[in-house]
N, C-alpha and C. Protein backbone atom coordinates (compact mmCIF):
# COMPACT_ATOMS: atom_id res chain seq x y z
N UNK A 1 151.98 -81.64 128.43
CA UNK A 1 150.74 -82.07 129.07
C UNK A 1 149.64 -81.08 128.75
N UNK A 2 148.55 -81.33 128.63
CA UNK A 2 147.62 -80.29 127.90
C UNK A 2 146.82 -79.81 129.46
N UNK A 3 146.41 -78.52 128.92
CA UNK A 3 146.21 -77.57 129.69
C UNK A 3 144.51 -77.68 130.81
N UNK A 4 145.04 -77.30 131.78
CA UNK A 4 143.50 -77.60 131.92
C UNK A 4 141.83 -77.09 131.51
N UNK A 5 140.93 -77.67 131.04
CA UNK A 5 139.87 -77.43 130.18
C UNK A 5 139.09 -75.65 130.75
N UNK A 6 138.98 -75.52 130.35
CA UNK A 6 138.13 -74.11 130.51
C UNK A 6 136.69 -74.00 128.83
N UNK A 7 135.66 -73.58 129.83
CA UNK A 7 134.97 -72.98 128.48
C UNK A 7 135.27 -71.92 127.75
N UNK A 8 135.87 -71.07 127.99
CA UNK A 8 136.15 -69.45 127.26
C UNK A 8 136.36 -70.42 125.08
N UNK A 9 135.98 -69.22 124.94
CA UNK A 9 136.55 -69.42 123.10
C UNK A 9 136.46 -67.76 123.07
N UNK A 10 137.41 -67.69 121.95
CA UNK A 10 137.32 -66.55 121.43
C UNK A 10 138.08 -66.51 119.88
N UNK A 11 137.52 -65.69 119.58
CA UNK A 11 137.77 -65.47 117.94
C UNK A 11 138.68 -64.13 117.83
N UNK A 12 139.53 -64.27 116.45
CA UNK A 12 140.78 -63.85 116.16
C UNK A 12 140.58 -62.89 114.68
N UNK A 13 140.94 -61.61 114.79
CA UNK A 13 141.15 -60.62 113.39
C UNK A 13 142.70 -60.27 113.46
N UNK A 14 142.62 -60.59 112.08
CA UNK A 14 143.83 -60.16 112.04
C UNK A 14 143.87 -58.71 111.79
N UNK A 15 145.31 -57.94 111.65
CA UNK A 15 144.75 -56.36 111.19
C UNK A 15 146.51 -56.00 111.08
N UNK A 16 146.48 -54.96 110.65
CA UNK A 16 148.08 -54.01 110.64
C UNK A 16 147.86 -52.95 112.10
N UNK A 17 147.54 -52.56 111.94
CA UNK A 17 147.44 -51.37 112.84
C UNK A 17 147.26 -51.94 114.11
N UNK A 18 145.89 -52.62 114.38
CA UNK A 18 146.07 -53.14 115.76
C UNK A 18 146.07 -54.87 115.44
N UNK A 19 147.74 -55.84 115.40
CA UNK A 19 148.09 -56.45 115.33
C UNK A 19 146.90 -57.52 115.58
N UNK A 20 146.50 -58.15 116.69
CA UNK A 20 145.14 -59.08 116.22
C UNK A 20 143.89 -58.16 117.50
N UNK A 21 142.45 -58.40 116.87
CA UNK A 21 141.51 -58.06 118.12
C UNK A 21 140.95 -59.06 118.46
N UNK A 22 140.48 -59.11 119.49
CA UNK A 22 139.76 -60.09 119.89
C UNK A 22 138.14 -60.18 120.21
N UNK A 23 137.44 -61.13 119.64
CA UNK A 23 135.84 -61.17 120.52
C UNK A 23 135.43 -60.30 121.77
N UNK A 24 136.26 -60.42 122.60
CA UNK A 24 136.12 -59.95 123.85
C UNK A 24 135.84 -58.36 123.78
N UNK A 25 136.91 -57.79 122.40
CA UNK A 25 136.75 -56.55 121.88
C UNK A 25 138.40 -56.06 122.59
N UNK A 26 139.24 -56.41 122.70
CA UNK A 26 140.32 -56.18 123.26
C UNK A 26 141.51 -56.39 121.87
N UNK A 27 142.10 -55.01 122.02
CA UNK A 27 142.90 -54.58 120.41
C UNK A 27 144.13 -54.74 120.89
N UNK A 28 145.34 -55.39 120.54
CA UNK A 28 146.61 -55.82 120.79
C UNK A 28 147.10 -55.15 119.68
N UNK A 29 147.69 -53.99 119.78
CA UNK A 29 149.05 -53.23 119.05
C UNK A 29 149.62 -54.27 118.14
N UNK A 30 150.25 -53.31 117.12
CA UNK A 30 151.20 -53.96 116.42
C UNK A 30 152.83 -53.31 116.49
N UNK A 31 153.43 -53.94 117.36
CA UNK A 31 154.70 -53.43 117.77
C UNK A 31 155.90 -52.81 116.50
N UNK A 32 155.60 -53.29 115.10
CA UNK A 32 156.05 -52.81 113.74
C UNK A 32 157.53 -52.84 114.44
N UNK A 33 157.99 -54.24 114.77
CA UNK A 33 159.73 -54.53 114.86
C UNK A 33 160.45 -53.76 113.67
N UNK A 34 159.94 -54.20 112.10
CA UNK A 34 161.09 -54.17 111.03
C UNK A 34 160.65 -52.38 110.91
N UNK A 35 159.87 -51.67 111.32
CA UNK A 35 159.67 -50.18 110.94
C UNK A 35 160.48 -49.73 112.06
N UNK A 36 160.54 -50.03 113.21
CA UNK A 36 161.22 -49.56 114.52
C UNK A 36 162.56 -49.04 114.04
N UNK A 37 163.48 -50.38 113.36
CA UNK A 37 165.06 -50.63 113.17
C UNK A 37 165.21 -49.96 111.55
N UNK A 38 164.05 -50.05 111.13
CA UNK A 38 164.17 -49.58 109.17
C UNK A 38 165.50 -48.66 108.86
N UNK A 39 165.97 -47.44 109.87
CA UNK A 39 166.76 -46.44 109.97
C UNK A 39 168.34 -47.05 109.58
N UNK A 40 168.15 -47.94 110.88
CA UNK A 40 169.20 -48.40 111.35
C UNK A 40 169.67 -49.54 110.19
N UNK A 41 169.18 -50.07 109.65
CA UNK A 41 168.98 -51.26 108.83
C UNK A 41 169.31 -50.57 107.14
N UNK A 42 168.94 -49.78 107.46
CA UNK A 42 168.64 -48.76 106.04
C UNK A 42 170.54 -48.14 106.08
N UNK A 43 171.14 -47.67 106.95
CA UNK A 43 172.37 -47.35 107.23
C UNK A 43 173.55 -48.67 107.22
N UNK A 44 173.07 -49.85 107.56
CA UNK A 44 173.82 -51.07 107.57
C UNK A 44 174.22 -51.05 106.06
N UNK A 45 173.38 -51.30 105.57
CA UNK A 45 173.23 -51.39 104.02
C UNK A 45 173.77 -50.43 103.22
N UNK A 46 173.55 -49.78 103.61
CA UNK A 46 174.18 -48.89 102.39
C UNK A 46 176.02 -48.93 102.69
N UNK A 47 176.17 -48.85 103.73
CA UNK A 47 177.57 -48.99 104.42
C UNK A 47 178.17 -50.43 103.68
N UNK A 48 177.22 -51.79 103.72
CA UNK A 48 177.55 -52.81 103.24
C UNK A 48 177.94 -52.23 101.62
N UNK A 49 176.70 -51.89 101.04
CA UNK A 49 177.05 -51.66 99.26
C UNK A 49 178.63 -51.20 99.16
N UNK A 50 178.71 -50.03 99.99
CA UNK A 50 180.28 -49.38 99.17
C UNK A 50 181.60 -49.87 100.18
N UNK A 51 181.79 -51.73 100.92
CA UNK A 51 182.36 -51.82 100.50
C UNK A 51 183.43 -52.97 99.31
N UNK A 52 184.56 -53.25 99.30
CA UNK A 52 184.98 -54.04 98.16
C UNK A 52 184.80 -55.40 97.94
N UNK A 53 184.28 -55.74 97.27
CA UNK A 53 183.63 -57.42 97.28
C UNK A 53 185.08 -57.93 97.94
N UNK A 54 184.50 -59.44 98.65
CA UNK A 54 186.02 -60.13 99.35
C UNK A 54 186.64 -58.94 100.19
N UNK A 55 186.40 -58.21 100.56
CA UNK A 55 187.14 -57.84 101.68
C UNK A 55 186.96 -57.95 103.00
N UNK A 56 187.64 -58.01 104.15
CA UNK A 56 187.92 -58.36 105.51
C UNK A 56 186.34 -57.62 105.99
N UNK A 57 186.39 -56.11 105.53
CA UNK A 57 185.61 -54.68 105.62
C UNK A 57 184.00 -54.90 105.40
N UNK A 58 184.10 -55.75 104.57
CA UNK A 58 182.22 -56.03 103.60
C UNK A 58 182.27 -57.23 104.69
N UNK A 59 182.90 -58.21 105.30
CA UNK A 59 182.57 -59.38 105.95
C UNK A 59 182.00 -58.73 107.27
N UNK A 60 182.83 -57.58 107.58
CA UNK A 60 182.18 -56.99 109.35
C UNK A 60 181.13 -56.10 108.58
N UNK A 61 180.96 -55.79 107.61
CA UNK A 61 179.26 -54.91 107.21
C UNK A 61 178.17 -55.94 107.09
N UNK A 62 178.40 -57.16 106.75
CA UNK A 62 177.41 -57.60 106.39
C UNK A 62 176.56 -58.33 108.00
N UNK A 63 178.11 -58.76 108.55
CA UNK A 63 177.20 -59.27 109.66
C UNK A 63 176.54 -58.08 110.90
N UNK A 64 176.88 -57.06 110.09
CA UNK A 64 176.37 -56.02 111.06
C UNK A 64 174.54 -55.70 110.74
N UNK A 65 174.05 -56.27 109.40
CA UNK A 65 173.22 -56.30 108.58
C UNK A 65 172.59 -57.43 108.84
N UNK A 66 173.41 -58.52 109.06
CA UNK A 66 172.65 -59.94 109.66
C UNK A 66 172.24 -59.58 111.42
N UNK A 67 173.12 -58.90 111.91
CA UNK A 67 172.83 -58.59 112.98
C UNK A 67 171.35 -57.70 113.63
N UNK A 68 170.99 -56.80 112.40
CA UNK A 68 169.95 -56.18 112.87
C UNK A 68 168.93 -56.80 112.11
N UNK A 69 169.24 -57.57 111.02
CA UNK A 69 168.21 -58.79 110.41
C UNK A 69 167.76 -59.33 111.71
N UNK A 70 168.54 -60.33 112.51
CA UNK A 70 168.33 -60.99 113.71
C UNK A 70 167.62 -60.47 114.79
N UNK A 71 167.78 -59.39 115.55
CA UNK A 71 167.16 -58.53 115.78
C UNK A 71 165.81 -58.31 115.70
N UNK A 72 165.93 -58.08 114.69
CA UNK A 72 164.28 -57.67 114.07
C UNK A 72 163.38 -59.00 114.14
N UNK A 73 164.01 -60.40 113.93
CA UNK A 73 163.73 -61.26 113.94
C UNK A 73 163.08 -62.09 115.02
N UNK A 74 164.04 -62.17 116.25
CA UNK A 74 163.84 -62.46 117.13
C UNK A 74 163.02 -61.63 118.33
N UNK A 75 163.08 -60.17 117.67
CA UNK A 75 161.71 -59.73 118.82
C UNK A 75 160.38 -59.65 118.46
N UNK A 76 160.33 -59.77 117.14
CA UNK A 76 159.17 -60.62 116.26
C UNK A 76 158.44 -61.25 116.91
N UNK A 77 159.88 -62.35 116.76
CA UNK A 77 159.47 -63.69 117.06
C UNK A 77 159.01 -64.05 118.57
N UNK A 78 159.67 -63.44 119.48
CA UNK A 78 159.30 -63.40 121.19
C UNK A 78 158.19 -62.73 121.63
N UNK A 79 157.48 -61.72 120.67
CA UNK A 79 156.54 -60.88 120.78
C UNK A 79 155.41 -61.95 120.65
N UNK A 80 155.01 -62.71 119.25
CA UNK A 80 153.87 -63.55 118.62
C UNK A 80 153.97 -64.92 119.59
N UNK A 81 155.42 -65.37 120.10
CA UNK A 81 155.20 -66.20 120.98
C UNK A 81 154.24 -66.29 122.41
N UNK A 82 155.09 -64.89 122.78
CA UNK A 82 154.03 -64.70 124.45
C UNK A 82 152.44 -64.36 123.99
N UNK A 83 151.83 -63.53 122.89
CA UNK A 83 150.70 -63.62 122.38
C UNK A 83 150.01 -64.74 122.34
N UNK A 84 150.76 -66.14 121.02
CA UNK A 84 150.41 -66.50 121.14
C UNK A 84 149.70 -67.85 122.54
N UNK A 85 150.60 -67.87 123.19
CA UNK A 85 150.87 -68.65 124.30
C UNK A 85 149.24 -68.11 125.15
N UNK A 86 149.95 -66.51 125.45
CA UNK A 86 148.59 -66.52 126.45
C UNK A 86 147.45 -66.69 125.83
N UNK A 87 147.22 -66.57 124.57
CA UNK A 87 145.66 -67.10 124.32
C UNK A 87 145.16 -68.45 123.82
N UNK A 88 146.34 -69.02 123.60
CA UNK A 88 146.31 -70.74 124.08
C UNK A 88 145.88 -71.24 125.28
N UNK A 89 146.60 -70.82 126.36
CA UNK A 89 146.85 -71.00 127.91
C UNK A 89 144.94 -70.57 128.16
N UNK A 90 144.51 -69.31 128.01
CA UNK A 90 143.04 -68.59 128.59
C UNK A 90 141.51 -69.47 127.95
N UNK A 91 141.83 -69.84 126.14
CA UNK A 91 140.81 -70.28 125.97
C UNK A 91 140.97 -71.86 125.62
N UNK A 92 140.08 -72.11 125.52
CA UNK A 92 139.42 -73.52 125.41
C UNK A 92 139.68 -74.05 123.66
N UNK A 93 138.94 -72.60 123.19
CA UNK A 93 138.16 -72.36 121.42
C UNK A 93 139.30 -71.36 120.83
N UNK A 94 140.18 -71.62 119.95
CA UNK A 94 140.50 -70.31 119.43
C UNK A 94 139.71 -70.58 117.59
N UNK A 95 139.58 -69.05 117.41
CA UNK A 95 138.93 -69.33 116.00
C UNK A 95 139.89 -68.20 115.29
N UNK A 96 139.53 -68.40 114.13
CA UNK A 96 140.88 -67.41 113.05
C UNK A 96 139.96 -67.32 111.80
N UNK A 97 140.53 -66.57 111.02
CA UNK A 97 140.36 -66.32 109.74
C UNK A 97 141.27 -66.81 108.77
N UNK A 98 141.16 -68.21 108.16
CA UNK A 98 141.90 -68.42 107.00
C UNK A 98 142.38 -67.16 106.02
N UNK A 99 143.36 -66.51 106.03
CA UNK A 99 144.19 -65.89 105.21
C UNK A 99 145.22 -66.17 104.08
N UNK A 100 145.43 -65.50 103.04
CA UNK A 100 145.90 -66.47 102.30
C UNK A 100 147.05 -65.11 101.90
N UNK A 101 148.13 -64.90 102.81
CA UNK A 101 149.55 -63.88 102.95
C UNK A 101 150.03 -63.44 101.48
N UNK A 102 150.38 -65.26 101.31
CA UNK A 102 151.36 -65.00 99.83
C UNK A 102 150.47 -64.29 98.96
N UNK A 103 148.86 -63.69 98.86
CA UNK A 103 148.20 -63.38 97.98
C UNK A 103 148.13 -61.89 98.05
N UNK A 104 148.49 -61.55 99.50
CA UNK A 104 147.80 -60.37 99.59
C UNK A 104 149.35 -59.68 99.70
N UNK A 105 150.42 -60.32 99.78
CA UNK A 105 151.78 -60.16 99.61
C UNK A 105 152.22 -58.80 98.63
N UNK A 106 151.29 -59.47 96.72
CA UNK A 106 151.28 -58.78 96.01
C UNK A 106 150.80 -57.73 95.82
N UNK A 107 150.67 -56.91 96.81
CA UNK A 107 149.44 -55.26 97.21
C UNK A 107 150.86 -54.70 97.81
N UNK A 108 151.71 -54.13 96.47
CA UNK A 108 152.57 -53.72 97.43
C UNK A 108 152.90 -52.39 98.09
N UNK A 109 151.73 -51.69 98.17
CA UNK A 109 151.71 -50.74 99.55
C UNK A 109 151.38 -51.13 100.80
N UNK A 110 151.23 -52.57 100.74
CA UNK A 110 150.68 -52.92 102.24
C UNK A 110 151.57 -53.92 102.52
N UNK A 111 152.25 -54.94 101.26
CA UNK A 111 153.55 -55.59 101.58
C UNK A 111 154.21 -55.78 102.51
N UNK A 112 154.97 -54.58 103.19
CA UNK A 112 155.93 -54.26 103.67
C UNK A 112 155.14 -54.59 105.22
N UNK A 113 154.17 -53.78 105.57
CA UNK A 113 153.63 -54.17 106.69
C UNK A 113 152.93 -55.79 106.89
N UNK A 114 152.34 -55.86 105.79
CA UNK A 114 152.11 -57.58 106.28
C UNK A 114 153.40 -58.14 106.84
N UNK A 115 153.90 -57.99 106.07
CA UNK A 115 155.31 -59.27 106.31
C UNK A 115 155.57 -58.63 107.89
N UNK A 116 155.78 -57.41 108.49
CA UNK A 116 156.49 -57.19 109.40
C UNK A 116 155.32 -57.67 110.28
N UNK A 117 154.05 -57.24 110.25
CA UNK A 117 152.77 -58.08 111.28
C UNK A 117 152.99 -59.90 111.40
N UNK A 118 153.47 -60.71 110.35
CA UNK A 118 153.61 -61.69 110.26
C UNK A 118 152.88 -62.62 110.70
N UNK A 119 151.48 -62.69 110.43
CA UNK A 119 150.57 -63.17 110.30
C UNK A 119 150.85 -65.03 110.55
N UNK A 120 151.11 -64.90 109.17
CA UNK A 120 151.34 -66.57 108.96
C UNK A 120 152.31 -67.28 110.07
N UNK A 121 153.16 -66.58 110.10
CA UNK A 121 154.07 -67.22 111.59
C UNK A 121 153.20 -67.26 112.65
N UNK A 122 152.60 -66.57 112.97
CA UNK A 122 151.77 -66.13 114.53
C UNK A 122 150.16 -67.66 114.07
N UNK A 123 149.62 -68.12 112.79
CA UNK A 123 148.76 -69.00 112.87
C UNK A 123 149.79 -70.20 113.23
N UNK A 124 150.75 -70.44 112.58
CA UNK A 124 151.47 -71.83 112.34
C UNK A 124 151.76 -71.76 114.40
N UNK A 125 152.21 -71.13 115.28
CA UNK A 125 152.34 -70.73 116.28
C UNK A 125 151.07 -71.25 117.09
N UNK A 126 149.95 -70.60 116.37
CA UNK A 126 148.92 -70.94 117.45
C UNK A 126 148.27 -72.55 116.91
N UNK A 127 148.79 -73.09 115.98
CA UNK A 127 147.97 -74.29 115.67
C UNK A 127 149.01 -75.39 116.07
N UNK A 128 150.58 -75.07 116.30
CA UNK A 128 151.41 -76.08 117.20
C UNK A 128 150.76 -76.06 118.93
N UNK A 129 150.63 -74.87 119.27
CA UNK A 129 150.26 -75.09 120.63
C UNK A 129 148.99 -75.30 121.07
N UNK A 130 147.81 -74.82 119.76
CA UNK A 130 146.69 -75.56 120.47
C UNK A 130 146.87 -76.84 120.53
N UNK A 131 147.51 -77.82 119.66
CA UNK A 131 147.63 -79.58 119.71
C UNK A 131 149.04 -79.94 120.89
N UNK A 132 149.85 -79.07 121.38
CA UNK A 132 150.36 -79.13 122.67
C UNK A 132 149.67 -79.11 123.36
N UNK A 133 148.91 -78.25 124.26
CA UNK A 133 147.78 -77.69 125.24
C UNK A 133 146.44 -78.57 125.32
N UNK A 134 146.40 -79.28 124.02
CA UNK A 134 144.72 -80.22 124.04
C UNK A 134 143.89 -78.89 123.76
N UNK A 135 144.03 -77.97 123.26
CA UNK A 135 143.14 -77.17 122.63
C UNK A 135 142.30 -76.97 121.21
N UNK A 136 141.49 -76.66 120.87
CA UNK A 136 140.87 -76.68 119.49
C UNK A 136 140.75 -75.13 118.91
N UNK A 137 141.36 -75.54 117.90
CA UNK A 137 141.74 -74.14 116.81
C UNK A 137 141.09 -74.93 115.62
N UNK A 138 139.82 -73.55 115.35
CA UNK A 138 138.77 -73.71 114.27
C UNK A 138 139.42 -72.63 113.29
N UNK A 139 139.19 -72.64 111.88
CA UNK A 139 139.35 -71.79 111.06
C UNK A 139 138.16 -71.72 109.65
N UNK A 140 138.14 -70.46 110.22
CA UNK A 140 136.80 -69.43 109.14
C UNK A 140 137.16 -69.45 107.55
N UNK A 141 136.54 -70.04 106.54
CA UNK A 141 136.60 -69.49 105.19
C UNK A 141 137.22 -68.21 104.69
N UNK A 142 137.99 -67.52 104.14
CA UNK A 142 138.74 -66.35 104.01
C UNK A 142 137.87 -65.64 103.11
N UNK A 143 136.19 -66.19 102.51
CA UNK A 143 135.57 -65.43 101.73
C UNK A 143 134.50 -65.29 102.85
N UNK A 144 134.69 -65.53 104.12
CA UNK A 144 133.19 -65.02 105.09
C UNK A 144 133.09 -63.66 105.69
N UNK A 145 132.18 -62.91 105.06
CA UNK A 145 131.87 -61.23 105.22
C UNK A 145 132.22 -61.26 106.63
N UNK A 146 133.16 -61.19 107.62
CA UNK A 146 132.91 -60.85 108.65
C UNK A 146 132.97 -59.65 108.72
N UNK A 147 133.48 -58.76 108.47
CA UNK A 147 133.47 -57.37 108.16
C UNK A 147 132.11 -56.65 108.36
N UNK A 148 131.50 -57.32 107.26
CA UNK A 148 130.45 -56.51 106.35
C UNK A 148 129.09 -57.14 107.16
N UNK A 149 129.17 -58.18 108.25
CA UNK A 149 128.09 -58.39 108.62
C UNK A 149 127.70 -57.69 109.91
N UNK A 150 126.60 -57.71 110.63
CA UNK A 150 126.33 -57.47 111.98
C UNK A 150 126.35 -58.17 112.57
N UNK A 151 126.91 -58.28 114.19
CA UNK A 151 126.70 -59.01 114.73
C UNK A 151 126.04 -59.54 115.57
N UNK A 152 125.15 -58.56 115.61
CA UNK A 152 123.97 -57.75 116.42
C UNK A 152 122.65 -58.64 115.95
N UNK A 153 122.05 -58.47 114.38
CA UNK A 153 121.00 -59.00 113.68
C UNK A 153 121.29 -59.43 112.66
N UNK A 154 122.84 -59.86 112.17
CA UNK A 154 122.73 -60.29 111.12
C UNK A 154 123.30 -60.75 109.81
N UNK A 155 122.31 -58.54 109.44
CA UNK A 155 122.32 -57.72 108.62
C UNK A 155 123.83 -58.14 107.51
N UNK A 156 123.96 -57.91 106.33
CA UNK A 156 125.08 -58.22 105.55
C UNK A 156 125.02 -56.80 105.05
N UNK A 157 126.06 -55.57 105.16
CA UNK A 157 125.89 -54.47 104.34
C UNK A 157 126.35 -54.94 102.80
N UNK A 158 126.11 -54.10 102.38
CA UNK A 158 126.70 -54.06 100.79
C UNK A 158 128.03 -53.68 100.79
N UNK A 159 128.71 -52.37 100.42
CA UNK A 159 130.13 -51.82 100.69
C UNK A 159 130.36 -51.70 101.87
N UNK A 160 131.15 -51.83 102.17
CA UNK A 160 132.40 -51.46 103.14
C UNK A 160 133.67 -51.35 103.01
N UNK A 161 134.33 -50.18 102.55
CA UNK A 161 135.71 -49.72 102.15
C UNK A 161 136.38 -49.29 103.67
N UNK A 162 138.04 -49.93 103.04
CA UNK A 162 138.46 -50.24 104.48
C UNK A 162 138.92 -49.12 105.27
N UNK A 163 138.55 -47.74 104.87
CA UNK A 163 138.51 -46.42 105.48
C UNK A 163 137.63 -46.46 106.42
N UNK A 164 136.75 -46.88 106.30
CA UNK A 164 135.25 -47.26 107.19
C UNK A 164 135.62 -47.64 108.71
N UNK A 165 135.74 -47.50 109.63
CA UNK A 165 136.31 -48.42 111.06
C UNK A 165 135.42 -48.26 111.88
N UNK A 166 134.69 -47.46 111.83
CA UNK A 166 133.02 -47.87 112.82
C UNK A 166 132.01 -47.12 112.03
N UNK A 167 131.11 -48.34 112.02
CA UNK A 167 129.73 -48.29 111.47
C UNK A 167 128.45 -48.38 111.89
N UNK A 168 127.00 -47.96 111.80
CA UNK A 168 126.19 -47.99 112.30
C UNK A 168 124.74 -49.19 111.50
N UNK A 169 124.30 -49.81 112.86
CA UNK A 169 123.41 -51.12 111.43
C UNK A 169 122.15 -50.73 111.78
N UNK A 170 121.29 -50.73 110.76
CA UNK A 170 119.77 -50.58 110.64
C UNK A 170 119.22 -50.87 112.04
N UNK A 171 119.91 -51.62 112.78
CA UNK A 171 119.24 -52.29 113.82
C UNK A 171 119.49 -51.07 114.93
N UNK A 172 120.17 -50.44 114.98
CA UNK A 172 120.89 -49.42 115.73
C UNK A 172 122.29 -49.62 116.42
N UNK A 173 122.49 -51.35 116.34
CA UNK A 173 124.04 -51.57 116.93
C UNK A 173 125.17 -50.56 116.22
N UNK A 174 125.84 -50.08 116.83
CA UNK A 174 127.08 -49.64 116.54
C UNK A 174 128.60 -50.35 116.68
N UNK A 175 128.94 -50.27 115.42
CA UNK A 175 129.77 -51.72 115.17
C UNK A 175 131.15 -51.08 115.54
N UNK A 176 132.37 -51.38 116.05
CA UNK A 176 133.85 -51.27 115.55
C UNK A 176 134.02 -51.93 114.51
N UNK A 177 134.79 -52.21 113.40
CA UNK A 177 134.35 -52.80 112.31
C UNK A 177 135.50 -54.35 112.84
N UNK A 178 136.84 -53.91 113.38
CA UNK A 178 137.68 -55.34 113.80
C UNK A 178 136.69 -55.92 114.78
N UNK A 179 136.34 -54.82 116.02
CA UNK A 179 135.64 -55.67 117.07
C UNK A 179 134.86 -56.60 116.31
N UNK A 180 133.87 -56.05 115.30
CA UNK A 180 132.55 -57.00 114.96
C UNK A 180 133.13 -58.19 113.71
N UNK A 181 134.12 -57.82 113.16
CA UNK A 181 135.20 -58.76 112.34
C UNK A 181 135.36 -60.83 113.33
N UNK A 182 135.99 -59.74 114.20
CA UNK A 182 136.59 -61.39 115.26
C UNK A 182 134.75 -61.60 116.25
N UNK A 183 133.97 -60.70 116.43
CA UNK A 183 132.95 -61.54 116.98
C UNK A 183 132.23 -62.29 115.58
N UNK A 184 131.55 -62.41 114.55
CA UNK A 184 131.99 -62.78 113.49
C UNK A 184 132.37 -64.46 113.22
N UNK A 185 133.43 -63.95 113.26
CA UNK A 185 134.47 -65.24 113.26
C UNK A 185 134.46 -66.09 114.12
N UNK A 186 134.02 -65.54 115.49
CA UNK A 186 133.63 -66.65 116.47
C UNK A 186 132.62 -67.22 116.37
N UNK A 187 131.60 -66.42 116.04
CA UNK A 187 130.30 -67.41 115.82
C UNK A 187 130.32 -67.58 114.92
N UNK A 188 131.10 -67.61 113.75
CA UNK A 188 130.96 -68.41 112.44
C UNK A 188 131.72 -70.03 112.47
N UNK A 189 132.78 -69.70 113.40
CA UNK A 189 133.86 -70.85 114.05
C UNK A 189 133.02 -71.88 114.81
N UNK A 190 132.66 -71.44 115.30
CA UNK A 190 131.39 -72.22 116.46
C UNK A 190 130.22 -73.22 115.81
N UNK A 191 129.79 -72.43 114.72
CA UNK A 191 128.51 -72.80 113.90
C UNK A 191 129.16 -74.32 113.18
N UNK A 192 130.25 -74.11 112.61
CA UNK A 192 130.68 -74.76 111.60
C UNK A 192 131.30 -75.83 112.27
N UNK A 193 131.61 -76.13 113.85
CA UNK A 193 132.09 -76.67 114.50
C UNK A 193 131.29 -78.23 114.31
């Protein structure tokens, strides 16, 4: 049954470090499940390699390996659920940034953390339950400067290298660069609506 109507909207950044921010300016951690267990996972494995193919021995290593696969999996997965849920449940509007994973996949110093942030699971997540809930989930062009713009006046900077995390605009606003990312995205979500 869909949820009852509220005006709130709010717009969505994605990020590694602080898992998504929001319009509101409110930064949600990234709990890094597969870095937590890496140790432990990292020890399964190697235990699996040495021992003898077909043996009784490699059958209890491996599921000890599927075991912390699962693991890792499922608190993932229970984590992006209650996320996504409560910001289904609060707004009316959710807006996002079209991302395109499998592309940015190939950057492989950052690889490892995309996949464990898991992005693409957490949209497919929020675009089943906004059409459960009667909610509307807008999505932003993946080439729109939200970054690089103000949100204040405007303004479009030129560079912005992603060392940069708060910036100052001609206008005098002082930006967070995620905060002003997902406000951004909301009023770009909105516009295009």
């Amino acid at each position: 049954t869909p949820a009852p109507a509220t005006t709130a909207a709010v717009g969505i950044d994605a990020g590694i470090t602080s898992l998504v921010t929001l319009s509101t300016g409110e930064k949600i951690a990234n709990p890094r499940h597969e870095r937590r267990d890496r140790a432990r996972l990292a020890g399964a494995q190697r235990e699996l390699s040495r021992k003898a193919k077909g043996s009784a021995n490699r059958e209890k290593a491996r599921r000890r390996v599927a075991k912390i696969h699962a693991r890792i999996a499922d608190r993932r997965r229970d984590f992006l659920h209650k996320l996504s849920t409560r910001l289904v449940r609060e707004n009316q509007t959710v807006v996002i940034e079209d991302l395109t994973v499998r592309n940015m996949l190939r950057n492989h110093s950052l690889a490892r953390a995309i996949s464990d942030a898991s992005w693409r699971e957490f949209r497919s997540m929020l675009e089943y339950k906004c059409a459960w809930y009667g909610r509307e989930l807008l999505v932003v062009d993946r080439w729109f400067p939200s970054s690089k713009l103000c949100s204040a006046c405007g303004t479009l900077q030129e560079k912005m290298p992603l060392n940069v995390r708060t910036w100052q605009c001609a206008c005098g606003a002082a930006h967070d660069r995620d905060v002003n990312a997902a406000r951004n995205i909301l009023a770009a979500g909105l516009a295009e609506r």
